[in-house]
C-alpha atoms as a PDB file:
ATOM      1  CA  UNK A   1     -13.920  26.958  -1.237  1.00  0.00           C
ATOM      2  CA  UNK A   2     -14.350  23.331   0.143  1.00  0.00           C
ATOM      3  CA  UNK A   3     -11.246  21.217  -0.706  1.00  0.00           C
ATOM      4  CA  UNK A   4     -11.359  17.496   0.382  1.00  0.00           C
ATOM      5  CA  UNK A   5      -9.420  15.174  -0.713  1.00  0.00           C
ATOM      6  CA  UNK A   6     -10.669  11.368  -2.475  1.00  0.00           C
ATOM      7  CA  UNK A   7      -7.168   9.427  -1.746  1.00  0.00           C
ATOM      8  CA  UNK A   8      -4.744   8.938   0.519  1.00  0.00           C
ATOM      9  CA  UNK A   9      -2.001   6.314   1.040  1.00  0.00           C
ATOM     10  CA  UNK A  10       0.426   5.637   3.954  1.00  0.00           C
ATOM     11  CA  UNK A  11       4.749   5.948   3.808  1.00  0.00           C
ATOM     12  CA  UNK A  12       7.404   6.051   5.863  1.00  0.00           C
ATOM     13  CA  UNK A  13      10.996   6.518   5.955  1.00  0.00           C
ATOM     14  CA  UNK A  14      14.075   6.812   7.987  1.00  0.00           C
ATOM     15  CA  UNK A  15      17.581   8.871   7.283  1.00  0.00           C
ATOM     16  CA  UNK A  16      21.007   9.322   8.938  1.00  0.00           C
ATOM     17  CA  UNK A  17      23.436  12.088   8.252  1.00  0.00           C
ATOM     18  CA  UNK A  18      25.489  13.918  10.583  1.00  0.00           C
ATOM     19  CA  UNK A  19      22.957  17.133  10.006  1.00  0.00           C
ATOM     20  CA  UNK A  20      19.360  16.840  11.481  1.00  0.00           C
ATOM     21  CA  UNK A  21      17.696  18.569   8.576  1.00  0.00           C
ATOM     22  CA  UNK A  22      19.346  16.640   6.234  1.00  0.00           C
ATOM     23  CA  UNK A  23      18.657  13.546   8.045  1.00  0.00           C
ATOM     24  CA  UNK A  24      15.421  14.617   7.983  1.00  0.00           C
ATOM     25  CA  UNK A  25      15.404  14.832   4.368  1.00  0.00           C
ATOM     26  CA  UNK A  26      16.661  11.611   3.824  1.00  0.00           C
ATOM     27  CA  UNK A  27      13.552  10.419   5.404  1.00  0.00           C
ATOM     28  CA  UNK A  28      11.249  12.090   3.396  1.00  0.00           C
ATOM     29  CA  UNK A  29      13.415  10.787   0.272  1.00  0.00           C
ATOM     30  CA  UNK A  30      12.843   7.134   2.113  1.00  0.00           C
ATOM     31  CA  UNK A  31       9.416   7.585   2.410  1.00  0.00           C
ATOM     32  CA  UNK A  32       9.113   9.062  -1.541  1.00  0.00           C
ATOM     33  CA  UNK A  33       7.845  12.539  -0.313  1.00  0.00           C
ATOM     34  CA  UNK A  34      10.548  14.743  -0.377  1.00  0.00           C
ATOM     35  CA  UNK A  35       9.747  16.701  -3.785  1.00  0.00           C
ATOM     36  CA  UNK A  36       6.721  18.046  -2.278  1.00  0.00           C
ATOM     37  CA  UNK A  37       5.991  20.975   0.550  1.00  0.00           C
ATOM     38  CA  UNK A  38       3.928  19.271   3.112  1.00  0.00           C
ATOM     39  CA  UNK A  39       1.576  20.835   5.177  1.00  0.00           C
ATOM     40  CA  UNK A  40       0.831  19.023   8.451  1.00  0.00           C
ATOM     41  CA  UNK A  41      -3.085  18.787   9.116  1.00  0.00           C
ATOM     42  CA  UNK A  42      -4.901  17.440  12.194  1.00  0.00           C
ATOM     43  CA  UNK A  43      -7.198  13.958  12.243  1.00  0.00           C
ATOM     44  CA  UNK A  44      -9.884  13.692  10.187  1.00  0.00           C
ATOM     45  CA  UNK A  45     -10.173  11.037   7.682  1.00  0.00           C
ATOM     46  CA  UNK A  46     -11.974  12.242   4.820  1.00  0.00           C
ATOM     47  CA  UNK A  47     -15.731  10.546   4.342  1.00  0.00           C
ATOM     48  CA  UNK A  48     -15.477   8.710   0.921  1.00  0.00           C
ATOM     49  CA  UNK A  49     -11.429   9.240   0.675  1.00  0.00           C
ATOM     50  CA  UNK A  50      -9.933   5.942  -0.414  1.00  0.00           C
ATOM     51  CA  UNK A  51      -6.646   4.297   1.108  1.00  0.00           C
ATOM     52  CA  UNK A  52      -4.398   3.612  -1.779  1.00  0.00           C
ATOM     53  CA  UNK A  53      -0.695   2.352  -2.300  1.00  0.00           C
ATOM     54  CA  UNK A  54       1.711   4.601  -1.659  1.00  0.00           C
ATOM     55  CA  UNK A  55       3.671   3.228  -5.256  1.00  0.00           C
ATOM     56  CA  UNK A  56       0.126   4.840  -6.577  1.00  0.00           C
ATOM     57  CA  UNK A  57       0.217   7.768  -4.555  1.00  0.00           C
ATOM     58  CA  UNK A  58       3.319   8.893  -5.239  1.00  0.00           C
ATOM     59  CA  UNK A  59       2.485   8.897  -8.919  1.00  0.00           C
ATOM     60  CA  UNK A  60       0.488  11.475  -8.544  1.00  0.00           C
ATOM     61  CA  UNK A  61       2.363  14.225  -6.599  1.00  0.00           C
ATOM     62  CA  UNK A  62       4.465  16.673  -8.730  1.00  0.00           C
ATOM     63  CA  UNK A  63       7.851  18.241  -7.478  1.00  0.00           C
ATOM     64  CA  UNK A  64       7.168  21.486  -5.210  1.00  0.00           C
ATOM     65  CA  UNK A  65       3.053  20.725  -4.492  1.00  0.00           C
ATOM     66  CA  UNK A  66       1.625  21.465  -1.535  1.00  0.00           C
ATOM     67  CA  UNK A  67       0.950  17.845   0.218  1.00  0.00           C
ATOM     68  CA  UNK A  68      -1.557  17.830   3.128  1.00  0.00           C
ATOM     69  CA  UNK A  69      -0.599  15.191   5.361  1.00  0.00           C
ATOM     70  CA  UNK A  70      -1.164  13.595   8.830  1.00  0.00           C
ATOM     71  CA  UNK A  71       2.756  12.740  10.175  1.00  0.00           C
ATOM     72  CA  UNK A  72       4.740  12.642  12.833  1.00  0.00           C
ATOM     73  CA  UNK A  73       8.638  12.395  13.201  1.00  0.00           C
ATOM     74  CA  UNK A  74      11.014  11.644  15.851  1.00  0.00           C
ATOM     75  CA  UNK A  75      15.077  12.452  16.001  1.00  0.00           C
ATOM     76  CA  UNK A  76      18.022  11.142  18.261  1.00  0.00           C
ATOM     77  CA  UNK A  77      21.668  11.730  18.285  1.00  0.00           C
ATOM     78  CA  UNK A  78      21.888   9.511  21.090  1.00  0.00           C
ATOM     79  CA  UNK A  79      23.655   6.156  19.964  1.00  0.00           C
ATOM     80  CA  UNK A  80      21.509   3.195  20.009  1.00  0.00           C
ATOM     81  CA  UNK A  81      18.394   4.340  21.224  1.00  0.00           C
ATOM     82  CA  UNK A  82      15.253   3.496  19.789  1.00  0.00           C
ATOM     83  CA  UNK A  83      13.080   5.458  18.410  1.00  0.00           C
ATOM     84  CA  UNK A  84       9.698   5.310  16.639  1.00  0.00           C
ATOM     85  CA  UNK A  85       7.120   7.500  14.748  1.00  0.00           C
ATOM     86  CA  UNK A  86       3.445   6.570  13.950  1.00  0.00           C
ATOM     87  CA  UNK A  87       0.167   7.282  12.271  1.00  0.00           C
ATOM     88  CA  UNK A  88      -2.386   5.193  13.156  1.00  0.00           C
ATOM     89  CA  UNK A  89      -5.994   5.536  10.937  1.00  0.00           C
ATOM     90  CA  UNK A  90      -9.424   4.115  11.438  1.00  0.00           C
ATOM     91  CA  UNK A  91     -12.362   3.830   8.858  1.00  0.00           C
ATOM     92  CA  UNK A  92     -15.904   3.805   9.607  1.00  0.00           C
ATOM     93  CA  UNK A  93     -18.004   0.920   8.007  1.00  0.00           C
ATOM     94  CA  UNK A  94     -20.573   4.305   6.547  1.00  0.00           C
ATOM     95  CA  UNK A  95     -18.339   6.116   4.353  1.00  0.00           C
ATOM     96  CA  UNK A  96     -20.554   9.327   4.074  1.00  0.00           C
ATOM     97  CA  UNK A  97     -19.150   9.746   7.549  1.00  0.00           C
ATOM     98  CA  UNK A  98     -15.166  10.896   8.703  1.00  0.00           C
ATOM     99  CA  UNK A  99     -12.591   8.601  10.045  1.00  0.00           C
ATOM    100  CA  UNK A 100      -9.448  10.004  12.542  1.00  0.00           C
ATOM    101  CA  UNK A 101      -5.920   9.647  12.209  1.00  0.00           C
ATOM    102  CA  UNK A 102      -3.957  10.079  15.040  1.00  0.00           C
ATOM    103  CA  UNK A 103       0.084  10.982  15.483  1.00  0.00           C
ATOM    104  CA  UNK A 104       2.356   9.427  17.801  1.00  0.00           C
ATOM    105  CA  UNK A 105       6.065   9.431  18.415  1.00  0.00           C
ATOM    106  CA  UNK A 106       8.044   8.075  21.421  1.00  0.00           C
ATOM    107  CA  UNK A 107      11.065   6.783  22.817  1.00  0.00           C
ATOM    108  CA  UNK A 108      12.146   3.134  23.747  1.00  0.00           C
ATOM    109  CA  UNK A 109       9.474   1.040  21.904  1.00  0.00           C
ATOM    110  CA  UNK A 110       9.322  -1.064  19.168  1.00  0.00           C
ATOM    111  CA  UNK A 111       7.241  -0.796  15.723  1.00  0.00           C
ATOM    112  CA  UNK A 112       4.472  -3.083  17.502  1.00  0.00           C
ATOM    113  CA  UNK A 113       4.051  -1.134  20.117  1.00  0.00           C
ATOM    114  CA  UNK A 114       3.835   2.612  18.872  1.00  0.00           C
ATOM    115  CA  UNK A 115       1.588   1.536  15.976  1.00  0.00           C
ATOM    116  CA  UNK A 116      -0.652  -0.126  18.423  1.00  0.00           C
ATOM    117  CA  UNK A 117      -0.529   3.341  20.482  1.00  0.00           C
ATOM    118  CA  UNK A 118      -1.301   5.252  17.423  1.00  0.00           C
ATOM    119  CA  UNK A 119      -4.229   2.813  16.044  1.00  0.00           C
ATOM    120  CA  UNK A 120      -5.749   2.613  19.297  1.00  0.00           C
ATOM    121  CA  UNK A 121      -5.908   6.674  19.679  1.00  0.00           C
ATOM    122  CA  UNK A 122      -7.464   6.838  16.149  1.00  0.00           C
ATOM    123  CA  UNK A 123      -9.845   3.934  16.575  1.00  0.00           C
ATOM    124  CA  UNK A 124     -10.862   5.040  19.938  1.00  0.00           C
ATOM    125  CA  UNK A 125     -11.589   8.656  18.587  1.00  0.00           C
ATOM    126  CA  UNK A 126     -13.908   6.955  16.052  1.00  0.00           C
ATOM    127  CA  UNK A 127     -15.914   5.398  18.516  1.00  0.00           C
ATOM    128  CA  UNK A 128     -16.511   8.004  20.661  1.00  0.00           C
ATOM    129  CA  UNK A 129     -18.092   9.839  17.403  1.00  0.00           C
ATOM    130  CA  UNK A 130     -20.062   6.674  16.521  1.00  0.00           C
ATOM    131  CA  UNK A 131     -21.494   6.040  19.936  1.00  0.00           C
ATOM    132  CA  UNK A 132     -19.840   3.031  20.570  1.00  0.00           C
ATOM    133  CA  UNK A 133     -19.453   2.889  24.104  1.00  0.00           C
ATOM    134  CA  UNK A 134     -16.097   0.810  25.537  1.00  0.00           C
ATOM    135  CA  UNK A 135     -13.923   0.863  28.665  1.00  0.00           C
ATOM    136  CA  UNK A 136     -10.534   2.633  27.916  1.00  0.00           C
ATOM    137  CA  UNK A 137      -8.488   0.962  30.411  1.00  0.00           C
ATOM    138  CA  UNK A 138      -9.187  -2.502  28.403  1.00  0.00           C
ATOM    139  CA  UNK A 139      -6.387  -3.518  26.086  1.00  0.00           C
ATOM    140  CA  UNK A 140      -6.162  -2.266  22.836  1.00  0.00           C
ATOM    141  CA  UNK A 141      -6.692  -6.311  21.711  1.00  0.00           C
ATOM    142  CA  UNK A 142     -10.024  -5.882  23.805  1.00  0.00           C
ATOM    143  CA  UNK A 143     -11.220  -2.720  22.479  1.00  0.00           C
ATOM    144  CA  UNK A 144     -10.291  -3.631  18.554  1.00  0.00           C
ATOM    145  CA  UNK A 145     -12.621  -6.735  18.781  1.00  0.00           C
ATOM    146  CA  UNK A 146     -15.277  -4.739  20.466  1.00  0.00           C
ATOM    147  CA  UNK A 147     -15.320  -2.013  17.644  1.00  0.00           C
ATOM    148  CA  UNK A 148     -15.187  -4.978  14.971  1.00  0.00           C
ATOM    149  CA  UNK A 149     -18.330  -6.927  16.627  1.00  0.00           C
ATOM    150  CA  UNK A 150     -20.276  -3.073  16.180  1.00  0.00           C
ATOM    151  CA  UNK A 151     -20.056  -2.812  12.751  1.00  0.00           C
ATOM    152  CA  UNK A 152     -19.480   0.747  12.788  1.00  0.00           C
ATOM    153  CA  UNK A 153     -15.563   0.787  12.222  1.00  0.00           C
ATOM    154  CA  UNK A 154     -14.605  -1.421   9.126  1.00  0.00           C
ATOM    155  CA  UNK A 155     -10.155  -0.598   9.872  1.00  0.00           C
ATOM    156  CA  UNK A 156      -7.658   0.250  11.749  1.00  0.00           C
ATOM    157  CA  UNK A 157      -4.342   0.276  10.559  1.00  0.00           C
ATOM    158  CA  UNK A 158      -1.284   2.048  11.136  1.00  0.00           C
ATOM    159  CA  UNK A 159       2.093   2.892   9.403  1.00  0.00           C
ATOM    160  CA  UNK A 160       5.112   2.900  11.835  1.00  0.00           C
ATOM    161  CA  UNK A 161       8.231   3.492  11.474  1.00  0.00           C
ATOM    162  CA  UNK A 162      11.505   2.524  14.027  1.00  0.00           C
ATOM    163  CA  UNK A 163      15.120   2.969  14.109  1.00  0.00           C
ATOM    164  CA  UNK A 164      18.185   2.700  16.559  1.00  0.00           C
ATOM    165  CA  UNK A 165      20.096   5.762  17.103  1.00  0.00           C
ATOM    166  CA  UNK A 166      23.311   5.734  14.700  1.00  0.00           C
ATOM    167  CA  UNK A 167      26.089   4.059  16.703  1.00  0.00           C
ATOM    168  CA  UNK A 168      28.575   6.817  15.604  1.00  0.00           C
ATOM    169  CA  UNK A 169      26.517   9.514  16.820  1.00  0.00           C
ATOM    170  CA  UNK A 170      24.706  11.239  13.775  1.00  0.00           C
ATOM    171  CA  UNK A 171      21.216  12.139  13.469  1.00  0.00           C
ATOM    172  CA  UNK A 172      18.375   9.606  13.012  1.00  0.00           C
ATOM    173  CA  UNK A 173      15.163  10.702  11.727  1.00  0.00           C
ATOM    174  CA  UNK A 174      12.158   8.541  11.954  1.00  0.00           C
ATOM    175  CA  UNK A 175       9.253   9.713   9.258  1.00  0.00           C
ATOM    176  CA  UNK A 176       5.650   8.342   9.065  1.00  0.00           C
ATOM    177  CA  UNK A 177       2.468   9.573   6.998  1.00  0.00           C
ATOM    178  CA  UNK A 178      -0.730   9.361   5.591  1.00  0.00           C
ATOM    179  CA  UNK A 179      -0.741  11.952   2.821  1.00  0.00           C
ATOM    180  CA  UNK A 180      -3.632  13.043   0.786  1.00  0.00           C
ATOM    181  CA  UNK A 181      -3.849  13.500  -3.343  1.00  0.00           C
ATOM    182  CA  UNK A 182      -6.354  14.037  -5.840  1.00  0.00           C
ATOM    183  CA  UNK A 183      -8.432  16.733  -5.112  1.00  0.00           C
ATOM    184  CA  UNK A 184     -11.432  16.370  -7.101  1.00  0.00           C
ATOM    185  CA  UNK A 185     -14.068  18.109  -5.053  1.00  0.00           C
ATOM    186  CA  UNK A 186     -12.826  21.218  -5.363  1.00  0.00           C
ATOM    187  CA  UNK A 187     -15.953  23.377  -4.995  1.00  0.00           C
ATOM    188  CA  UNK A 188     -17.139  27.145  -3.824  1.00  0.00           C
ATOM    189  CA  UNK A 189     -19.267  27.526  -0.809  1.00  0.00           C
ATOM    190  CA  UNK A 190     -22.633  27.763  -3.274  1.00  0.00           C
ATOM    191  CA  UNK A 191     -21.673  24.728  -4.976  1.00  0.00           C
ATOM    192  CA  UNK A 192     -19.842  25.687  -8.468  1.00  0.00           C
ATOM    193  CA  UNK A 193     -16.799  22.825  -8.775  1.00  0.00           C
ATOM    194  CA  UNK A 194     -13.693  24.610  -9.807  1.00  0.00           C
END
């Protein structure tokens, strides 16, 4: 059975509470995904799958479904400390062929510069698949012009999301995601859509 999914849209969220679970929760309740059971998947962008908005994507998850999803979170306890998580996502201009996501969560920087991290690692891991050949020690500013002048990759984006550790101490949970709906080519390996 072949199950691929034809949308996908991009949230993020951020919770405090003296509990790390629960600020965890209150992420996912931030970012409008905490009725479903996500399961984490690796970096392939769908061929075909189109990026929707997350008000639309939402609509169509029901409470306890199984969400595939693309995320990455990050925690501190530590008062005021920065922290960021990030999923960064480039599209190739064909779209019978796969895009990447990529995952990134850190320590100390800013929205700006995580999702330029994260958009870099998926954009780069495009390229490499496309043939586009490019210097990695350029800057990312550099590189993103390059892949625009091929052709080959029509976006990158990224969803990021930052907080400052909780100046009282409690857990801060950073949440971002690219999360996949509507399922309609579900089919059998000889062919028969289910």
């Amino acid at each position: 059975m072949q199950l691929v999914a034809s949308k996908m849209f991009l949230t993020k969220g951020v919770g405090v509470h003296k509990d790390k679970l629960a600020s965890f929760e209150l992420a996912l309740r931030d970012a409008g995904v905490e009725h479903c059971n996500l399961v984490l998947i690796s970096s392939i962008f769908p061929p075909g799958c189109k990026k929707i908005s997350k008000e639309e994507g939402v609509k169509l998850l029901k409470p306890g479904q199984i969400v595939f999803s693309a995320y990455d979170r990050n925690a501190t306890s530590e008062p005021n400390r920065l922290i960021a998580a990030s999923v960064g996502v480039a599209i190739p201009a064909d779209p019978t062929q796969h895009g990447y996501l990529s995952e990134h969560n850190s320590f100390g920087e800013s929205d700006q510069k995580a999702g330029d991290y994260a958009e870099d690692l998926a954009a780069s891991m495009l390229a490499t698949t496309l043939g586009i050949e490019f210097d990695p020690n350029q800057a990312w500013d550099e590189r993103e012009q390059l892949y625009k002048i091929s052709g080959k990759i029509v976006r990158a984006t990224n969803v990021t999301q930052s907080a400052i550790g909780n100046k009282d101490g409690f857990w801060t949970t950073v949440f971002a995601a690219a999360v996949f709906c509507d399922y309609t080519s579900l089919t059998t390996n000889n062919g028969t859509t289910i």
